[in-house]
C-alpha atoms as a PDB file:
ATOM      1  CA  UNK A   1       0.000   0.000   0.000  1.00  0.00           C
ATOM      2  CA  UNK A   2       1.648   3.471  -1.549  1.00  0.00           C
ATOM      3  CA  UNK A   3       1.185   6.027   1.535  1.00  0.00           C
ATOM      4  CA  UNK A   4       0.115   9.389   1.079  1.00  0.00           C
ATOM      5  CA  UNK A   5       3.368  12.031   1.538  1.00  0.00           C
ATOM      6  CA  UNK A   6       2.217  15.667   3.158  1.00  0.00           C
ATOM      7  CA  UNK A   7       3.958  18.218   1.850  1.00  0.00           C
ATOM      8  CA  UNK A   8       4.726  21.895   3.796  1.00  0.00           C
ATOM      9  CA  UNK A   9       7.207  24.783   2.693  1.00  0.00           C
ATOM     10  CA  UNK A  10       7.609  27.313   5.621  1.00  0.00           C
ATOM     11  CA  UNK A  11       9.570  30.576   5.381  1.00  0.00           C
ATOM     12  CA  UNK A  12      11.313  33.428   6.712  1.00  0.00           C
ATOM     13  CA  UNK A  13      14.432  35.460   6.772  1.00  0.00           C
ATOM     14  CA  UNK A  14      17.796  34.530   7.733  1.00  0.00           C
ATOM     15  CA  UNK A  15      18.158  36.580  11.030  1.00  0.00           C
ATOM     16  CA  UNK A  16      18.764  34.546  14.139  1.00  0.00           C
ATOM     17  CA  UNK A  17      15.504  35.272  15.665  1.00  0.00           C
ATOM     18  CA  UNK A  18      13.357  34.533  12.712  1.00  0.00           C
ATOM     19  CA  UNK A  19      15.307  31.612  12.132  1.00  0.00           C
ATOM     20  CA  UNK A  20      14.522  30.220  15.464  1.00  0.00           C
ATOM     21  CA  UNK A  21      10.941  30.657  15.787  1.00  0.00           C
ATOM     22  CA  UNK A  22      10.825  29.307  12.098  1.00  0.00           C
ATOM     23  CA  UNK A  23      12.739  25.783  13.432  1.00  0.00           C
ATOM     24  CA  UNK A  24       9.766  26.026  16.270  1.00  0.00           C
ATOM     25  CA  UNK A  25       7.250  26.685  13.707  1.00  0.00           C
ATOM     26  CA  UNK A  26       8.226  23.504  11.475  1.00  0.00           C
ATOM     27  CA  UNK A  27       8.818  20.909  14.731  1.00  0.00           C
ATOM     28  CA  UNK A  28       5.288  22.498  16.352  1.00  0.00           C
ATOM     29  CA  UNK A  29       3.449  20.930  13.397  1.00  0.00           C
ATOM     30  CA  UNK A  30       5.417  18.083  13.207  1.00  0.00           C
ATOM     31  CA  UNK A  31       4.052  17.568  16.950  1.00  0.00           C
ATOM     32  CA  UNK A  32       0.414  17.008  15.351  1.00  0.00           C
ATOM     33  CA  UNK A  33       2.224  13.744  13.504  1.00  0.00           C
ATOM     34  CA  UNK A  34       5.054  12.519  15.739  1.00  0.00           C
ATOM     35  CA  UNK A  35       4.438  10.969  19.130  1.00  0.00           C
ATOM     36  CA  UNK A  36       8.060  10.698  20.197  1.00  0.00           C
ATOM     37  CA  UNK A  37       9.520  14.127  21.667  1.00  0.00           C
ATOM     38  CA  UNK A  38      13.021  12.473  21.715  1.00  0.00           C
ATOM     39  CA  UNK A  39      12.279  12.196  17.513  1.00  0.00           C
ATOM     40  CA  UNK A  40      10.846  15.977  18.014  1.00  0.00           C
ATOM     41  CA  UNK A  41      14.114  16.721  20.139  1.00  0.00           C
ATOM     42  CA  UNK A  42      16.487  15.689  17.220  1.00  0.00           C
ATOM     43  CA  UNK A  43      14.377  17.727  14.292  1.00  0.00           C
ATOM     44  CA  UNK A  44      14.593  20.807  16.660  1.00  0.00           C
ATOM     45  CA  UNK A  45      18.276  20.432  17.030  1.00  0.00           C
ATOM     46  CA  UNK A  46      18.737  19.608  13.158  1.00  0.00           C
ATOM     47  CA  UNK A  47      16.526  22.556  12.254  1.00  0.00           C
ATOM     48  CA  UNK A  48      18.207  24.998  14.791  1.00  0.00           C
ATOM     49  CA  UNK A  49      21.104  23.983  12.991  1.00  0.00           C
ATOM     50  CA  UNK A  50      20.670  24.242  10.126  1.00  0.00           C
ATOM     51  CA  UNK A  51      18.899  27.480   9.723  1.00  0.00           C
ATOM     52  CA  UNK A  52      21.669  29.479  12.183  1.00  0.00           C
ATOM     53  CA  UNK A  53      24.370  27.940   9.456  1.00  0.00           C
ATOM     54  CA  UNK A  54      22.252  30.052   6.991  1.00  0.00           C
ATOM     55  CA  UNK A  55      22.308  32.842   9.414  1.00  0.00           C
ATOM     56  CA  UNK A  56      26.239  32.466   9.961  1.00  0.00           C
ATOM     57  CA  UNK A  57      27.196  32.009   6.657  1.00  0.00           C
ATOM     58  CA  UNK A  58      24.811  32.048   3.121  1.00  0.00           C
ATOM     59  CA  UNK A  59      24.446  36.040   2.852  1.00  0.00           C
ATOM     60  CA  UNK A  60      27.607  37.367   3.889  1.00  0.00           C
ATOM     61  CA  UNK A  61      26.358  37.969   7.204  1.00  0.00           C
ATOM     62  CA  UNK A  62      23.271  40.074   5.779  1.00  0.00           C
ATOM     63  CA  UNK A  63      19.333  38.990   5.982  1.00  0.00           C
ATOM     64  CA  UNK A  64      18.353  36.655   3.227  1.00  0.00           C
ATOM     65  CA  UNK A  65      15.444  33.925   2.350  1.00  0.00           C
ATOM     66  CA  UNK A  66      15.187  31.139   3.837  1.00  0.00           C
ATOM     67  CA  UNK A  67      13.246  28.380   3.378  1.00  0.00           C
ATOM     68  CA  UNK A  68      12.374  24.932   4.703  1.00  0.00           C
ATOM     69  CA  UNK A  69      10.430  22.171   2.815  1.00  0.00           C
ATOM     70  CA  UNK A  70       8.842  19.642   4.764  1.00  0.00           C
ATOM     71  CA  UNK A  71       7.008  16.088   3.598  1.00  0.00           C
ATOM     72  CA  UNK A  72       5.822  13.915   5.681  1.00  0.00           C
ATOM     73  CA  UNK A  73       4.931  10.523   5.287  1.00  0.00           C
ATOM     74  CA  UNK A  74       3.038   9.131   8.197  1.00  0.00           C
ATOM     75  CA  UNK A  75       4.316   5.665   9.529  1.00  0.00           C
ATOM     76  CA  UNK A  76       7.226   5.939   7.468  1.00  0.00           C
ATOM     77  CA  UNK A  77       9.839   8.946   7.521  1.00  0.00           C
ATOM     78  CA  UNK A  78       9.779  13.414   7.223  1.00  0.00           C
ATOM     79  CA  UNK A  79      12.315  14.666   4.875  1.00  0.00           C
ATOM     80  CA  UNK A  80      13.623  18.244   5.496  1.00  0.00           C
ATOM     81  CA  UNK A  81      15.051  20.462   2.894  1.00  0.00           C
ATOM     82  CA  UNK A  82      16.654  23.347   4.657  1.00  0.00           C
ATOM     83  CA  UNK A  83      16.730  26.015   1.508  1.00  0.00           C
ATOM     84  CA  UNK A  84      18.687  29.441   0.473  1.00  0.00           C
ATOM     85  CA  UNK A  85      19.926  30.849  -1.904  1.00  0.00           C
ATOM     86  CA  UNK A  86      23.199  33.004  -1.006  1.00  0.00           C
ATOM     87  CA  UNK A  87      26.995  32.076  -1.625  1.00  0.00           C
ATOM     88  CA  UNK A  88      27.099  28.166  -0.448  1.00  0.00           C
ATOM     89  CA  UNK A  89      29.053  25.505   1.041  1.00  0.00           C
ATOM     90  CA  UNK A  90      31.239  25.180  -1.882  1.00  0.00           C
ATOM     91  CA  UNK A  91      33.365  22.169  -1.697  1.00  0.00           C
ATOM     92  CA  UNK A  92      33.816  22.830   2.485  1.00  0.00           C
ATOM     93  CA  UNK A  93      30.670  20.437   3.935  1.00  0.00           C
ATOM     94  CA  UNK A  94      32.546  18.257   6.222  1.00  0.00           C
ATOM     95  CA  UNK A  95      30.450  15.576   8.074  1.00  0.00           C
ATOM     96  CA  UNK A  96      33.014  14.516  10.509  1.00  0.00           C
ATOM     97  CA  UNK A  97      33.813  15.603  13.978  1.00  0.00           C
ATOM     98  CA  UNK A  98      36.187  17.785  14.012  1.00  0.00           C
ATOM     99  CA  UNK A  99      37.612  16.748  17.450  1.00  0.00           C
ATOM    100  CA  UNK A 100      38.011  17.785  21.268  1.00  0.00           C
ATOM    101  CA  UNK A 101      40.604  21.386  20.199  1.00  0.00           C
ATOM    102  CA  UNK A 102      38.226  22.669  17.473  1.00  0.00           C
ATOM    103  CA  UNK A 103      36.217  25.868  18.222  1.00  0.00           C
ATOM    104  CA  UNK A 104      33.042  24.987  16.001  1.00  0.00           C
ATOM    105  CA  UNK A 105      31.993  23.097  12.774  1.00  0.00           C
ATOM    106  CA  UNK A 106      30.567  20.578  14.844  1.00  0.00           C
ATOM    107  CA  UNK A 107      26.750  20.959  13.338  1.00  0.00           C
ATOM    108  CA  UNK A 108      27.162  19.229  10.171  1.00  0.00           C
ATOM    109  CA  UNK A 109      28.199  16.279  12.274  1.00  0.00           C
ATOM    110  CA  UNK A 110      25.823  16.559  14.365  1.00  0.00           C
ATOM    111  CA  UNK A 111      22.962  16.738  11.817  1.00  0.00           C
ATOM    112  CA  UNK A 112      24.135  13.725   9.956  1.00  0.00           C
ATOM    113  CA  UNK A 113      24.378  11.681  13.774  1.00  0.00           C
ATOM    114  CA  UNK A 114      20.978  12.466  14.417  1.00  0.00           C
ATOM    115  CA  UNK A 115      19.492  11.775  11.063  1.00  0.00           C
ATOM    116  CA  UNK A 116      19.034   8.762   8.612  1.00  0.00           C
ATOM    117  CA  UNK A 117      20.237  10.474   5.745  1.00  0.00           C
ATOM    118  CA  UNK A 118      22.147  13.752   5.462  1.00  0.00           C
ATOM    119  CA  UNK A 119      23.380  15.590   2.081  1.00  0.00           C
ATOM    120  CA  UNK A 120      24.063  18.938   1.333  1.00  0.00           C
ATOM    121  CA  UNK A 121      23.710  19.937  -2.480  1.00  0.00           C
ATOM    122  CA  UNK A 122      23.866  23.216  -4.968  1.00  0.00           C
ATOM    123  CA  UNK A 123      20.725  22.918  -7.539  1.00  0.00           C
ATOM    124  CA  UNK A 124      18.975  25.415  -9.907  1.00  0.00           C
ATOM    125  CA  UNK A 125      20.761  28.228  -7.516  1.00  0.00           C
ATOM    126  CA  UNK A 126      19.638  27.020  -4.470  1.00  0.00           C
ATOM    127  CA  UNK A 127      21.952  25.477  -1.497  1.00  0.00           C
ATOM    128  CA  UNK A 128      20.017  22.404  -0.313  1.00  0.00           C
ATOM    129  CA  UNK A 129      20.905  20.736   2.838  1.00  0.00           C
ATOM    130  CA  UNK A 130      18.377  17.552   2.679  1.00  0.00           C
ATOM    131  CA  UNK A 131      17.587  15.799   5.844  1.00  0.00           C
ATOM    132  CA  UNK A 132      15.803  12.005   5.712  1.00  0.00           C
ATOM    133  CA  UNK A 133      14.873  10.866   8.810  1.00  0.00           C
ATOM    134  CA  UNK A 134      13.419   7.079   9.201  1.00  0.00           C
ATOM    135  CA  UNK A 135      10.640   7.193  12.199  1.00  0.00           C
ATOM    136  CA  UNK A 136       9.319   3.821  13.261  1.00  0.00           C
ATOM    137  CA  UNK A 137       5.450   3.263  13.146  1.00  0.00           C
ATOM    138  CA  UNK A 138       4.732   3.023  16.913  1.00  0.00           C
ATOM    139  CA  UNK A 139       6.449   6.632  17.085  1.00  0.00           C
ATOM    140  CA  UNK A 140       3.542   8.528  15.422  1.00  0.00           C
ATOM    141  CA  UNK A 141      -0.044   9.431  16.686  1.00  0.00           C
ATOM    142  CA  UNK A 142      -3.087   8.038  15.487  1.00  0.00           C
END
């Protein structure tokens, strides 16, 4: 039996409050689907992420778009698509820890512990980081 995938786009600007309350805004509704808050815990922290790394880095330091695109398939998995469309990784995404001395760049690592599947890609002008996260049946409300 094909299940039926929900799809969501939420949106704001990259400033670190907006940002925030937009990571809130996308687990909130994810709380009408997911039962687990320790699954809820680890989209928050992805999110939070995610969207500061826009913040810190995609416009030069300046306000920009930002975007996150959301489908959900119930029972099965949410995919994330954290979206923007300023200067880009580039060849820099490192998904290793970058050990006990190091001062940051410790999120991408993070993000790809706490999700199934974690890839960061440049398409049509937009910088993509794509989040897959596998959620068990018993983990979603009824």
């Amino acid at each position: 039996m094909e299940r039926a995938v929900t799809r969501k786009v939420f949106r704001t600007i990259s400033h670190p409050g907006d940002s925030r309350r937009l990571a809130k805004e996308v687990v909130d509704y994810l709380a009408g689907h997911v039962a687990d808050g320790d699954i809820l815990h680890d989209l928050d922290i992805i999110l939070t992420e995610a969207c500061a790394n826009v913040c810190r880095h995609a416009y030069g330091g300046e306000p920009g778009p930002l975007e996150v695109r959301l489908a959900v398939t119930p029972g099965a998995w949410i995919e994330l698509e954290i979206v923007d469309w300023g200067q880009g990784f580039g060849s820099g995404v490192r998904f290793e820890n970058p050990g006990p001395d190091a001062e940051g760049g410790r999120g991408m690592y993070i993000m790809r512990m706490l999700a199934s599947d974690c890839r960061v890609q440049r398409r049509d002008g937009e910088n993509v980081v794509f989040i897959h996260k596998d959620i068990g049946a018993a983990q979603w409300k009824t």
